[in-house]
N, C-alpha and C. Protein backbone atom coordinates (compact mmCIF):
# COMPACT_ATOMS: atom_id res chain seq x y z
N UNK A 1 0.82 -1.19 0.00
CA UNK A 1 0.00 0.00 0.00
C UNK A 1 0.87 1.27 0.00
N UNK A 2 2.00 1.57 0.88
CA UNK A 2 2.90 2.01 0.95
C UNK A 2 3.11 2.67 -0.54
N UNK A 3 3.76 1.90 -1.58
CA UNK A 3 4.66 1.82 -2.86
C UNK A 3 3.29 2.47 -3.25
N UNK A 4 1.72 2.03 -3.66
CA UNK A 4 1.01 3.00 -4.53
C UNK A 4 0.53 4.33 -3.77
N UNK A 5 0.76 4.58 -2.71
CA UNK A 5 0.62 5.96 -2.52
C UNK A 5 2.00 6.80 -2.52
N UNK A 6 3.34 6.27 -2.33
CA UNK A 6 4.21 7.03 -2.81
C UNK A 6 4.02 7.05 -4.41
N UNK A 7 3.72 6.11 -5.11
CA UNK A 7 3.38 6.53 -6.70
C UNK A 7 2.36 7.61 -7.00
N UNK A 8 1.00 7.89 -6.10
CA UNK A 8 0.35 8.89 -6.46
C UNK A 8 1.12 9.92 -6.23
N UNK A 9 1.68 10.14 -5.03
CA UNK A 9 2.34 11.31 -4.40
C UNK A 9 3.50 11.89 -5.84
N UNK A 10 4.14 10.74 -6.11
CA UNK A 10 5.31 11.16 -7.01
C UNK A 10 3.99 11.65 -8.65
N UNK A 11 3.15 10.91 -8.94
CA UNK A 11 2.55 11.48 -10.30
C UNK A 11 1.96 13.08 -9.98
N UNK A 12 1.60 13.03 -8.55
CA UNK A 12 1.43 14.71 -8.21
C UNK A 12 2.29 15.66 -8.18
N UNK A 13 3.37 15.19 -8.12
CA UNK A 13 4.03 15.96 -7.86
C UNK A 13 4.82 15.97 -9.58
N UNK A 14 4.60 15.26 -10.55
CA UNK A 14 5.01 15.91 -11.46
C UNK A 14 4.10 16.76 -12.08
N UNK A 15 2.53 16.89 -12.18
CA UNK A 15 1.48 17.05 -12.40
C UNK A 15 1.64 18.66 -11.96
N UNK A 16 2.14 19.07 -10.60
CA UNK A 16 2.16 20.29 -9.99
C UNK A 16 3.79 21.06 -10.45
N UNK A 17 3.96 20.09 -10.99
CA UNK A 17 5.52 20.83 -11.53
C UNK A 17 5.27 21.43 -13.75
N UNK A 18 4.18 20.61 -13.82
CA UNK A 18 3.78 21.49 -15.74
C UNK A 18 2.48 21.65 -15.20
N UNK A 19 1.98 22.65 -14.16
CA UNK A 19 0.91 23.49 -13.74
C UNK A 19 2.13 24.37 -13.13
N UNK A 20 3.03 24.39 -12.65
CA UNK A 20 3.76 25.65 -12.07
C UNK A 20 4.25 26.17 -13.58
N UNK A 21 4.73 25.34 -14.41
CA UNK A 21 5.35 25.88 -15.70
C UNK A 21 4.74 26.98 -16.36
N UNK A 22 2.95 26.47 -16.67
CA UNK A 22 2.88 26.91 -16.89
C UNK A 22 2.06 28.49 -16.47
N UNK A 23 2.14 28.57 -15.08
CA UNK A 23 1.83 29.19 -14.68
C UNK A 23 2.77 30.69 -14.48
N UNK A 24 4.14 29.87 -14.53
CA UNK A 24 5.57 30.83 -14.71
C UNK A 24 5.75 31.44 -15.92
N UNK A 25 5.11 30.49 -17.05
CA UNK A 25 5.10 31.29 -18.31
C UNK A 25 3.86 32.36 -19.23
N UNK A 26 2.84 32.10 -18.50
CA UNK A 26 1.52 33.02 -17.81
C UNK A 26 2.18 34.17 -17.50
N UNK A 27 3.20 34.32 -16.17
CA UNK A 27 3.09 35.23 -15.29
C UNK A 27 4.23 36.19 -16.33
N UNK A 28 5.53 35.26 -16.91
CA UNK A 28 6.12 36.12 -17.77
C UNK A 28 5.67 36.76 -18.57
N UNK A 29 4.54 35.73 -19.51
CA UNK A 29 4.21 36.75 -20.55
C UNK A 29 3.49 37.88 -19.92
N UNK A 30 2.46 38.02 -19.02
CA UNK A 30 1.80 38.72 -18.67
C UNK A 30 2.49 40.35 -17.84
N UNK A 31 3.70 39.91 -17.39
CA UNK A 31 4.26 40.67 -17.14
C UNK A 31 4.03 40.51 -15.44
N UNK A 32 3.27 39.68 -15.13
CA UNK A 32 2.53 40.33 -13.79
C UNK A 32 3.65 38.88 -12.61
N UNK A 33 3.35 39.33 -11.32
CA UNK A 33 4.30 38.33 -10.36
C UNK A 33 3.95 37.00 -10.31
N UNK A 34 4.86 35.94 -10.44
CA UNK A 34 4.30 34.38 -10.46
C UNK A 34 5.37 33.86 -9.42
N UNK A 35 5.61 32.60 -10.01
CA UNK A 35 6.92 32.05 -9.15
C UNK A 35 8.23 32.26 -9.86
N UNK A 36 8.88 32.06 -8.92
CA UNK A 36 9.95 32.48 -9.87
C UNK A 36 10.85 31.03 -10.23
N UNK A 37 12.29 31.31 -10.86
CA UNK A 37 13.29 30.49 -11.24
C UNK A 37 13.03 29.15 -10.52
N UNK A 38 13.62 29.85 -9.26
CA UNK A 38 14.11 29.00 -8.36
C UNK A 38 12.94 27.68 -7.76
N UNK A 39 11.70 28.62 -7.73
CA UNK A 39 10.64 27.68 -6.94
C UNK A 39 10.27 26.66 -8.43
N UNK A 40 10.53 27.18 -9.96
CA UNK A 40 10.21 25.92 -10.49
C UNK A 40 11.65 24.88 -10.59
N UNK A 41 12.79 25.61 -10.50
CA UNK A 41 13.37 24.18 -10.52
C UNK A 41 13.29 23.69 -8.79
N UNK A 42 13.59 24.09 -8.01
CA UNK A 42 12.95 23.07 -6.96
C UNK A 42 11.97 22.32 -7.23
N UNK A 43 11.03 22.60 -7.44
CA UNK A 43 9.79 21.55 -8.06
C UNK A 43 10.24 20.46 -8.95
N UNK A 44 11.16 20.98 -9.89
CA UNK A 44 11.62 19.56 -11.06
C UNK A 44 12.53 19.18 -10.58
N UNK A 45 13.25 19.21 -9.39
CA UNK A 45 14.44 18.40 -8.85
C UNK A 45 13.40 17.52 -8.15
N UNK A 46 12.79 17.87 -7.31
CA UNK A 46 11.95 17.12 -6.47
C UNK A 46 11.08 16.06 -7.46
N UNK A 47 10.27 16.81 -8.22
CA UNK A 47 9.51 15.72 -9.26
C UNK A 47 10.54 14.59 -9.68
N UNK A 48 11.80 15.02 -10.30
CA UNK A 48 12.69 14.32 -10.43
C UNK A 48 13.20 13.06 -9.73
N UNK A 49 13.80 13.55 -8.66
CA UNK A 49 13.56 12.82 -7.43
C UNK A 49 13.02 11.66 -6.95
N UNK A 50 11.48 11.91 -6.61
CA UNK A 50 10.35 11.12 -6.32
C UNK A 50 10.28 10.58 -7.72
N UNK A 51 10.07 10.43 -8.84
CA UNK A 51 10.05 9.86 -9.88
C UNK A 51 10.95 8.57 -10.18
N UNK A 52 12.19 9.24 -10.27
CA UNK A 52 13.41 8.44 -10.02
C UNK A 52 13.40 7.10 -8.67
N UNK A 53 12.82 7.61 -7.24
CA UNK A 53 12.54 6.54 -6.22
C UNK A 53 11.45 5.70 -6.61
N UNK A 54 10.66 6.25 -7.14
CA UNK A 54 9.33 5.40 -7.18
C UNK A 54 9.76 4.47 -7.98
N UNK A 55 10.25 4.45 -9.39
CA UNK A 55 10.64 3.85 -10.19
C UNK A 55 11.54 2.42 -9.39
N UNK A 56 12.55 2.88 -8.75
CA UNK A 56 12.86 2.00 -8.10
C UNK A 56 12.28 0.95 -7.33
N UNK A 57 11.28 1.61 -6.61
CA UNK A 57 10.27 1.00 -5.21
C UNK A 57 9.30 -0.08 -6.77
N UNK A 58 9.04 0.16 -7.67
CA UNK A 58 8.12 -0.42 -8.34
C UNK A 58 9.04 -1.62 -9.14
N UNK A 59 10.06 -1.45 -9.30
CA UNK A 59 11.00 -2.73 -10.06
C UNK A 59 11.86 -3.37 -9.43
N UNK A 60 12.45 -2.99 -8.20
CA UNK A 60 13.03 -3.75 -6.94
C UNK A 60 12.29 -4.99 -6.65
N UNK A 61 12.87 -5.83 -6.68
CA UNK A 61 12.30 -6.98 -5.50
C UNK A 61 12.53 -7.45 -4.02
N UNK A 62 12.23 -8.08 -3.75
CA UNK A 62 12.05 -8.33 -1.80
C UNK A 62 11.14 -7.31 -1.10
N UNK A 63 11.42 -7.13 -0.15
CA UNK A 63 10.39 -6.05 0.99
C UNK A 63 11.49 -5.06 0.97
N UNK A 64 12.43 -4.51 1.51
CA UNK A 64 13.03 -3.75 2.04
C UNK A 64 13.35 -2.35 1.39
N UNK A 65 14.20 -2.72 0.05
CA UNK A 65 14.04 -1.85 -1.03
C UNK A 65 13.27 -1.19 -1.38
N UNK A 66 11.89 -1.45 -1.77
CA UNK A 66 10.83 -0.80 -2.56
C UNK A 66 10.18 -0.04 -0.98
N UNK A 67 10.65 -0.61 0.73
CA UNK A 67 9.63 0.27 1.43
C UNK A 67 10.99 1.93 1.28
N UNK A 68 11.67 1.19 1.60
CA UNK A 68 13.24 2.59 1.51
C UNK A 68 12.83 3.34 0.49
N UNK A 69 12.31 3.13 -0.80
CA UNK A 69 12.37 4.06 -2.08
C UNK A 69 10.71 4.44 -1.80
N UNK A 70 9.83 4.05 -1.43
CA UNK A 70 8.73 5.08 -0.96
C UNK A 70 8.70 5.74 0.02
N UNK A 71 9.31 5.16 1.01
CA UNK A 71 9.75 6.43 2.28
C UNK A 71 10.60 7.79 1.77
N UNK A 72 11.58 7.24 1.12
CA UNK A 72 12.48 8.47 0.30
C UNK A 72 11.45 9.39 -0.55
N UNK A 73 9.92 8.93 -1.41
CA UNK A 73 9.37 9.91 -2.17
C UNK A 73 8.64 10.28 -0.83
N UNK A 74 8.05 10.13 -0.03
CA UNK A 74 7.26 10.34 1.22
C UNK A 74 7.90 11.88 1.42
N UNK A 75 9.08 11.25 1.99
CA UNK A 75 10.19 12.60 2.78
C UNK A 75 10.40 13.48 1.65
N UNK A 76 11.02 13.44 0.59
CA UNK A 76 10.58 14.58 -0.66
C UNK A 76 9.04 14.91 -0.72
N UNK A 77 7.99 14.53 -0.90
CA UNK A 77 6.97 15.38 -1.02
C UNK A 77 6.65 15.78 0.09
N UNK A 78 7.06 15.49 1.46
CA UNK A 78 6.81 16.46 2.46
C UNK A 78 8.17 17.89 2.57
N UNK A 79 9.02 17.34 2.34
CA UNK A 79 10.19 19.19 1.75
C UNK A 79 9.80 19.72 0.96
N UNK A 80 8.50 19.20 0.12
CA UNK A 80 8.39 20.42 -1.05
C UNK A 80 7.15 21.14 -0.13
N UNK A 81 6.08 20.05 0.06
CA UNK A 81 5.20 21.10 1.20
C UNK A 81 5.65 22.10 2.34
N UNK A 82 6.49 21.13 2.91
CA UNK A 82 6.98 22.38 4.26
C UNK A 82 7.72 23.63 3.66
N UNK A 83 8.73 23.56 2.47
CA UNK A 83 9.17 24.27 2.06
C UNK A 83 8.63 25.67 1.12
N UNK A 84 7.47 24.75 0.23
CA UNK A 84 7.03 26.04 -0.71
C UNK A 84 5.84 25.88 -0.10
N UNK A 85 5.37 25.07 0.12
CA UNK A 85 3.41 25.41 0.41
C UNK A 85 3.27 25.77 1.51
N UNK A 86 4.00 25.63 2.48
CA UNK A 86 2.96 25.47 3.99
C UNK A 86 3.84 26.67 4.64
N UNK A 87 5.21 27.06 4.13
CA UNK A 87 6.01 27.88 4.70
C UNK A 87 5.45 29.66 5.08
């Protein structure tokens, strides 16, 4: 159960990373304040990230591995909340 909710967590979190895009490229063209540089590549390191673990947690075999690589997307999608959302 573990492994498919770190998989939702990680598809959200790429999902919220081309909704920030394009919300950064909205705000450029428009001229008006969005997010900036930095908060979208944090977002695609992190999407990155959790993507990269999940992947693992889903093609690993035994128990141990695949719980380590959803705990690892767990703890990334909670640094991107504490960090950009909840801060």
């Amino acid at each position: 159960m573990l492994v498919g909710v770190a998989g939702a967590l990680a598809g959200g979190l790429l999902v919220l990373v081309v909704a920030l895009l394009g919300v950064w490229a909205y705000s450029a063209y428009r001229g008006v304040p969005g997010p900036g540089f930095g908060v979208l590549a944090g977002h695609l390191a992190a999407a990155a990230g959790a993507v990269g673990l999940q992947r693992l947690a889903d093609r690993r075999a035994g128990r141990v591995s695949p719980v380590v690589a959803a705990a690892g997307v767990l703890g990334i999608f909670t640094l991107v909340c504490c960090t950009y959302w909840w801060a």
